[in-house]
Protein backbone atom coordinates (compact mmCIF):
# COMPACT_ATOMS: atom_id res chain seq x y z
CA UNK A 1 -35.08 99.75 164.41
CA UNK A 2 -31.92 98.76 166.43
CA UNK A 3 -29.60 96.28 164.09
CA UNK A 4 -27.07 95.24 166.72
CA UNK A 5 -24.29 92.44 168.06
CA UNK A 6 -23.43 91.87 171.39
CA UNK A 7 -20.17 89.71 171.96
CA UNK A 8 -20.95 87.74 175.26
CA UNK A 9 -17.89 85.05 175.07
CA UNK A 10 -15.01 85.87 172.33
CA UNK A 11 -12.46 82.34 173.71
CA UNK A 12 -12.66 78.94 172.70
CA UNK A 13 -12.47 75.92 174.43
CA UNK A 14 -10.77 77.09 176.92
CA UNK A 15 -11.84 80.67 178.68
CA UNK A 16 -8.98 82.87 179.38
CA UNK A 17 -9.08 85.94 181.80
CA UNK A 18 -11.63 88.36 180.52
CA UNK A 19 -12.54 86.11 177.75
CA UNK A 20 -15.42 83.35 178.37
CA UNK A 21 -16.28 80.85 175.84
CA UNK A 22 -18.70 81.33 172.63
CA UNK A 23 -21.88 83.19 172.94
CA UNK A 24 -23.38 86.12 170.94
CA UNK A 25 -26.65 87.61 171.43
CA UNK A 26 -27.83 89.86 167.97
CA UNK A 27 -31.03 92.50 169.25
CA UNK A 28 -33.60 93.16 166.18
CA UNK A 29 -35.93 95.72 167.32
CA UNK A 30 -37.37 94.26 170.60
CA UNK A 31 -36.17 91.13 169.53
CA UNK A 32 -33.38 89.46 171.03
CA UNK A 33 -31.25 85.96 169.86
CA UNK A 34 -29.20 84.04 171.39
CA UNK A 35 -26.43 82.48 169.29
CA UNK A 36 -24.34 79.73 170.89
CA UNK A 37 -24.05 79.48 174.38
CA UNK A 38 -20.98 79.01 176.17
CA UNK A 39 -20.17 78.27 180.12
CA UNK A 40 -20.85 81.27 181.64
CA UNK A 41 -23.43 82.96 179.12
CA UNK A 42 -25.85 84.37 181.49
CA UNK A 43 -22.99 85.91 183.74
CA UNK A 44 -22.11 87.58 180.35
CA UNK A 45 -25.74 88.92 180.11
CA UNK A 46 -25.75 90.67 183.05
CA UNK A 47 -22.22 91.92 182.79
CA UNK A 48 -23.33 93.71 179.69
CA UNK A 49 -27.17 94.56 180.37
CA UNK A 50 -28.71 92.56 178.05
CA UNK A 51 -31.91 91.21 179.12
CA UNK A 52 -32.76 87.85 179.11
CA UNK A 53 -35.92 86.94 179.66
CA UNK A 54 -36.90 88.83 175.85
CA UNK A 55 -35.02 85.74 174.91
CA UNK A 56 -36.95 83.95 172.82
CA UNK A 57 -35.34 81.74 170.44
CA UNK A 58 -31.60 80.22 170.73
CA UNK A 59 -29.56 78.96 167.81
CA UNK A 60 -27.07 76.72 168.51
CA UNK A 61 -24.13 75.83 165.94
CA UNK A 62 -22.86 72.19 166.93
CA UNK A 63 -23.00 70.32 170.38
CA UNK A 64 -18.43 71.14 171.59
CA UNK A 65 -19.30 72.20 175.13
CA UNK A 66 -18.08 75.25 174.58
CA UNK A 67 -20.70 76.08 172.65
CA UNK A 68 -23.56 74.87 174.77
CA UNK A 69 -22.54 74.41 177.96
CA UNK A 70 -24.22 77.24 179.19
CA UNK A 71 -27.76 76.25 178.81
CA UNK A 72 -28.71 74.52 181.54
CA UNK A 73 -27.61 77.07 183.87
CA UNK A 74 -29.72 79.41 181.99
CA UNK A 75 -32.58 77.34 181.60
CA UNK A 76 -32.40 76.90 185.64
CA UNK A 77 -32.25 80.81 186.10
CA UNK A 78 -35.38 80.92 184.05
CA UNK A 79 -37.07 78.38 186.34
CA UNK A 80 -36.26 79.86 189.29
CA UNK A 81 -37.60 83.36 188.37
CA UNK A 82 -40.98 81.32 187.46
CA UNK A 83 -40.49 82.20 183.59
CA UNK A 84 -43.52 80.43 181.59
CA UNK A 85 -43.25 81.57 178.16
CA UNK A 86 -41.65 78.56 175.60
CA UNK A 87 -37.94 78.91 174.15
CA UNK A 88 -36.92 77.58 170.98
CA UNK A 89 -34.14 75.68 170.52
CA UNK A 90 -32.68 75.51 166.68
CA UNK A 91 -29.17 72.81 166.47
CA UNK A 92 -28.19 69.99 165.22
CA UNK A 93 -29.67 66.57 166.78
CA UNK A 94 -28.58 65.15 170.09
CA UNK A 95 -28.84 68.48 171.66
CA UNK A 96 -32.60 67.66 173.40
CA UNK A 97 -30.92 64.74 175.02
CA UNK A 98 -28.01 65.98 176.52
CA UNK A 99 -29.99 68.87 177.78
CA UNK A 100 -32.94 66.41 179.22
CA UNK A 101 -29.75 64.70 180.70
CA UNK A 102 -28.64 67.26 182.66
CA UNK A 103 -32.22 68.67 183.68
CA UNK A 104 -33.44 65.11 184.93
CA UNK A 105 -33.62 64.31 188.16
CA UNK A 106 -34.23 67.58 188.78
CA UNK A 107 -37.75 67.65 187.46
CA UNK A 108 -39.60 69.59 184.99
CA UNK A 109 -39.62 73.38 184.09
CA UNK A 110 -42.36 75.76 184.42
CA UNK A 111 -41.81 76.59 180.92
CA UNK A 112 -41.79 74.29 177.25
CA UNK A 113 -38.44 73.61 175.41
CA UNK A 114 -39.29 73.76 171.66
CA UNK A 115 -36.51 72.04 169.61
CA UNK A 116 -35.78 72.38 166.28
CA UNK A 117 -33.69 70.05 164.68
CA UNK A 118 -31.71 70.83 161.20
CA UNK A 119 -29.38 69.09 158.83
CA UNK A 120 -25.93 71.08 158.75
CA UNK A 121 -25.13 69.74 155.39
CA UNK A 122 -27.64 72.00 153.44
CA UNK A 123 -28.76 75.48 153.64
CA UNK A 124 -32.17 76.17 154.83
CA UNK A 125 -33.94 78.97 156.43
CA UNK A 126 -34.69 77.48 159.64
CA UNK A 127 -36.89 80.48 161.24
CA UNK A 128 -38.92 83.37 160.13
CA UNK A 129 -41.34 86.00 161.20
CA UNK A 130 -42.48 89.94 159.90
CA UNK A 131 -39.16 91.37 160.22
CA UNK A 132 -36.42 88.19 160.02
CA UNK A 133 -35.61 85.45 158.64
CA UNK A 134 -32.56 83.17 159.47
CA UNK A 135 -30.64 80.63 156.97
CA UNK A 136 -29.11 77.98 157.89
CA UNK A 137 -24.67 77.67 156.75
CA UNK A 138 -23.23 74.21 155.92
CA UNK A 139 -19.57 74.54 157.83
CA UNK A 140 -16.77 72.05 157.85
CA UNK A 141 -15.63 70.80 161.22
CA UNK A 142 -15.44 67.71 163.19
CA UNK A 143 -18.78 66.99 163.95
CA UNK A 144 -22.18 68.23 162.36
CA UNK A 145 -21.91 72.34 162.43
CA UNK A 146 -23.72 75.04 160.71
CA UNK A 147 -23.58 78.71 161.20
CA UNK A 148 -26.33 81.49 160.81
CA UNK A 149 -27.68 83.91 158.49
CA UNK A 150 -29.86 86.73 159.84
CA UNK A 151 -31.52 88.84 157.19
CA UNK A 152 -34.15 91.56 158.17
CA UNK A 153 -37.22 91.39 155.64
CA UNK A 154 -37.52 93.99 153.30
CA UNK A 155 -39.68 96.57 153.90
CA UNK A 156 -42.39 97.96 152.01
CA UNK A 157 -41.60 101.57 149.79
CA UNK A 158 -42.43 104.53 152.20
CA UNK A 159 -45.05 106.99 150.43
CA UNK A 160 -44.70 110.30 149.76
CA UNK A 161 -47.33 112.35 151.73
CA UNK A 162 -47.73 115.27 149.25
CA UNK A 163 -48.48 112.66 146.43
CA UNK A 164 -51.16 111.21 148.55
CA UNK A 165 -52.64 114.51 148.94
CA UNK A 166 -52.21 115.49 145.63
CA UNK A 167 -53.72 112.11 143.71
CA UNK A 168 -56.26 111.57 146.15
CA UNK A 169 -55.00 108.45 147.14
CA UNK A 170 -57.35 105.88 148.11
CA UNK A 171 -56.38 103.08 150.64
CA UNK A 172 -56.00 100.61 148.28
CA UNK A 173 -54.10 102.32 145.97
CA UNK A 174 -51.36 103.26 148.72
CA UNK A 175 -50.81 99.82 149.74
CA UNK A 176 -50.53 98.54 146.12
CA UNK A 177 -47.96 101.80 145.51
CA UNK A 178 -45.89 100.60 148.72
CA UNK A 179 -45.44 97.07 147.30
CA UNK A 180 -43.96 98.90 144.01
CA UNK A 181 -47.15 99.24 141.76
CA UNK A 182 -47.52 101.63 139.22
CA UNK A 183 -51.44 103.88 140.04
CA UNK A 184 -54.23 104.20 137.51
CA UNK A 185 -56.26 107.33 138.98
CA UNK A 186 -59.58 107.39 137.89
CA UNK A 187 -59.41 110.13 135.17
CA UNK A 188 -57.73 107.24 133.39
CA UNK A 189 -53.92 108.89 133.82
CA UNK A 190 -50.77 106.08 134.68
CA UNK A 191 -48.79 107.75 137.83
CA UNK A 192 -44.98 105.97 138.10
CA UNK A 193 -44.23 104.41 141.19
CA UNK A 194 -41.05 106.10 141.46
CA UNK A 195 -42.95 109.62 141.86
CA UNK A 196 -45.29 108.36 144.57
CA UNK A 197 -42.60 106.27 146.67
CA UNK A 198 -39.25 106.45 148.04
CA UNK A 199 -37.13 103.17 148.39
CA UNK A 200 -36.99 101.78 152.20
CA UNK A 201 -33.49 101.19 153.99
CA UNK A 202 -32.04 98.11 152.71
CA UNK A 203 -32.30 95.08 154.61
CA UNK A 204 -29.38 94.55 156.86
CA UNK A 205 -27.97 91.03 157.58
CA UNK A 206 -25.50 89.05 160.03
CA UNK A 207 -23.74 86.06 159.09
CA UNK A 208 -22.23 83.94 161.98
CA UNK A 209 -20.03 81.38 160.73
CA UNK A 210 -19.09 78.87 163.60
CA UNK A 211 -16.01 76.63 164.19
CA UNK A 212 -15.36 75.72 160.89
CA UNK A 213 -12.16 74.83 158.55
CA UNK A 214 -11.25 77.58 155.62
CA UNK A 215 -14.27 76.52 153.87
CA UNK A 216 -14.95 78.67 150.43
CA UNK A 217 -18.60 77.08 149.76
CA UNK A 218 -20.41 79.27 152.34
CA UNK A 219 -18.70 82.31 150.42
CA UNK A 220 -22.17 82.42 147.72
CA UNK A 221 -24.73 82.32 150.74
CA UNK A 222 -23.00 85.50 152.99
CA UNK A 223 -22.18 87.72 150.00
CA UNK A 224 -22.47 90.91 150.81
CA UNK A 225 -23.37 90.50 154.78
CA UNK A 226 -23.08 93.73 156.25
CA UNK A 227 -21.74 91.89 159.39
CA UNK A 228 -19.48 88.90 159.03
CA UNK A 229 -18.26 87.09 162.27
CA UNK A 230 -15.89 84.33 161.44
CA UNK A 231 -13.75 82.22 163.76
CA UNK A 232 -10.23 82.39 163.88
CA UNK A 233 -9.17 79.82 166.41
CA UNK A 234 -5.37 79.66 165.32
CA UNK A 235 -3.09 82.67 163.38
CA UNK A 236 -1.20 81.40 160.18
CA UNK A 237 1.50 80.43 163.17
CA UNK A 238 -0.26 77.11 163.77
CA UNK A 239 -1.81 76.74 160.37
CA UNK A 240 -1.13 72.91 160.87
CA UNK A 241 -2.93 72.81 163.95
CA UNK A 242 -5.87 74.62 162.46
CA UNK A 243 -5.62 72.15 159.78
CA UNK A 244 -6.03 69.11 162.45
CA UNK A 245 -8.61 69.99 164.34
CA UNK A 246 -10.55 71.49 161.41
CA UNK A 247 -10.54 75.97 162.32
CA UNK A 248 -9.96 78.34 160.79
CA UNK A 249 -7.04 81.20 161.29
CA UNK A 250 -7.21 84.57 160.88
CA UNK A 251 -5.52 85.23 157.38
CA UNK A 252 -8.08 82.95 156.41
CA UNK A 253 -10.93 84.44 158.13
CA UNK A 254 -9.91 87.79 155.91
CA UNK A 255 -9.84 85.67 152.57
CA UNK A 256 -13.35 84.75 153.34
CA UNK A 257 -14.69 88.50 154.37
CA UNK A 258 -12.56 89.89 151.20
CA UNK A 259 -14.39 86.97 148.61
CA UNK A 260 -18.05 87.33 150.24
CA UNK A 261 -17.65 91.56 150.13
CA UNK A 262 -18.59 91.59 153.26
CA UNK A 263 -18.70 95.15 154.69
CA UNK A 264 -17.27 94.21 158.64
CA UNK A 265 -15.76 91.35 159.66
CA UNK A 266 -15.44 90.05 163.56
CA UNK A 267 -12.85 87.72 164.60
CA UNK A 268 -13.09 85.57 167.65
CA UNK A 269 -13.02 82.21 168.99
CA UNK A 270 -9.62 82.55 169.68
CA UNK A 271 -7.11 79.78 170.99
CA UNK A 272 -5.61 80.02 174.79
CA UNK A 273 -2.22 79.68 173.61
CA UNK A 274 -2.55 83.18 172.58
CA UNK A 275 -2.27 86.18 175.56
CA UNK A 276 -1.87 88.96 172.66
CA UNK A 277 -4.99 88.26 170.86
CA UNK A 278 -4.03 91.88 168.71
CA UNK A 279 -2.31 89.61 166.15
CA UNK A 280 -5.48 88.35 165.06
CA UNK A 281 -6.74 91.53 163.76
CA UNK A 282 -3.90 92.14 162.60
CA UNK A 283 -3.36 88.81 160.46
CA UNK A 284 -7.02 89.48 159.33
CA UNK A 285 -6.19 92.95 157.82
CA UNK A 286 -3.74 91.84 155.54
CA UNK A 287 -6.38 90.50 153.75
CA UNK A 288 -9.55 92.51 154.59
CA UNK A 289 -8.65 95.87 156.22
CA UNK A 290 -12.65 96.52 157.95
CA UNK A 291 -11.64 93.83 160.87
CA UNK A 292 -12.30 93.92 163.71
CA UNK A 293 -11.64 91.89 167.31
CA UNK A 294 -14.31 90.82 168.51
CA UNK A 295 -14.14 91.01 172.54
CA UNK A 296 -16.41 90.00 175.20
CA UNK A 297 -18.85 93.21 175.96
CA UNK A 298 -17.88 94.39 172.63
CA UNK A 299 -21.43 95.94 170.63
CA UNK A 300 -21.41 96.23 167.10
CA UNK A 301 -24.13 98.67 165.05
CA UNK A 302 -25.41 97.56 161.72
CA UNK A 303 -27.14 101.30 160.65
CA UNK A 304 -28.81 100.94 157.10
């Protein structure tokens, strides 16, 4: 099953040539999230071949308008190609107004707007279904902002097929030896799980930490992400700056990937004052070498 992370708008506030503002979409199997959603999003999606309409739910980190302006656009797209299946919306509150804002007068859509509302201040998983399950990451910025933690769901042990055939394996004993039970066969012998089963792929995970100041809390709930995006608005340049308006920088962005053991890390969000956007990455290695810089079109693997 395809683990993978599509970088649709890598700028900040303001979008720079080749570089629109924040919007991700991650692709779980046949499912496909959209994280954040920038000015310009669903130019980014076609640019890059990812298909929309298997967008079902959106996750939205805070309500900056680089961050969300590009939903009603989207949602008017949708209309117009007569989509009729519901979207859910998970952000902070004040989001359902400013998008019923900007959809009224137009009138209503063909389709239902589902929104979810959470508290940034606490972690929570927010969403869940067989294969996922997202968390919710308390992040320190100007206004109410929380990133994301996707986790696949582990998956049951996979059976060996000559043990089946040699035990004689009834149905219900090879669904209690894929959830890690031990066998009684009938002649009254104890079979280990370890010799009917082989351990699944481990579940692999994506932590998306929004605009946030250098914030060591939310090290405990990514530790060990396999896949660590983490803004880094400023470099250590304009430290002070970061400081102001509450981002990160990329030296700090590597403190964060080193501490959580993250295995990749993805920088982005990145300030308009810079043209070389190279010196992120390479602020970010001094700390944590596995960096990398995140770019619109960009696609990142996650293999178990």
């Amino acid at each position: 099953m395809r683990f993978a992370l599509t970088i649709l708008g890598a700028n900040a506030a303001m979008p720079a040539s080749g570089r629109f503002p924040s919007a991700q979409v991650l692709q779980i199997g046949n499912q496909f999230f959209l994280i954040d959603c920038g000015e310009g999003a669903q130019i980014r999606m076609s640019d890059f071949q990812i298909p929309r309409y298997k967008i079902n739910q959106i996750f939205i980190s805070h309500l900056h308008g680089d961050h969300v302006f590009g939903l009603p656009g989207l949602f008017f797209s949708y209309a117009l190609n007569d989509r009729v299946k519901p979207i859910e919306i998970f952000s902070p509150s004040g989001l359902r107004e400013m998008i019923m804002a900007q959809l009224n007068p137009g009138g209503q859509l063909p389709f239902q707007l589902v929104f979810h509302e959470f508290d940034t201040s606490v972690s929570k998983l927010i969403f869940e279904n067989d294969t996922v399950e997202v968390v919710t990451l308390p992040l320190l910025h100007r206004i109410p902002t929380a990133g994301f933690l996707f986790r696949e769901k582990p998956k049951p042990r996979n059976m060996l097929p000559e043990k089946i055939l040699e035990y004689d394996l009834s149905i219900p004993q090879i669904k209690a030896a894929k959830v890690g039970e031990d066998i009684l066969l009938n002649d009254g012998r104890k079979i280990q799980n370890s010799e009917l089963t082989k351990a699944p792929p481990p579940p692999r995970s994506f932590a998306y930490v929004s605009d946030t100041a250098y914030y060591e809390k939310i090290v405990p709930l990514i530790r060990d992400v396999d896949l660590l995006y983490h803004e880094t608005t400023f470099c250590e340049d304009l430290i002070d700056m970061a400081q102001v308006t509450m981002h990160s920088t990329a030296l700090q962005a590597g403190r964060i990937a080193a501490m959580a053991n993250a295995r990749k890390l993805i920088t982005g969000h990145y300030s308009s004052r810079y043209r070389d956007v190279e010196v992120f990455r390479a602020e970010a290695q001094t700390v944590f070498p596995n960096t990398d810089l995140g770019l619109d079109g960009k696609v990142y693997e996650v293999t178990n």
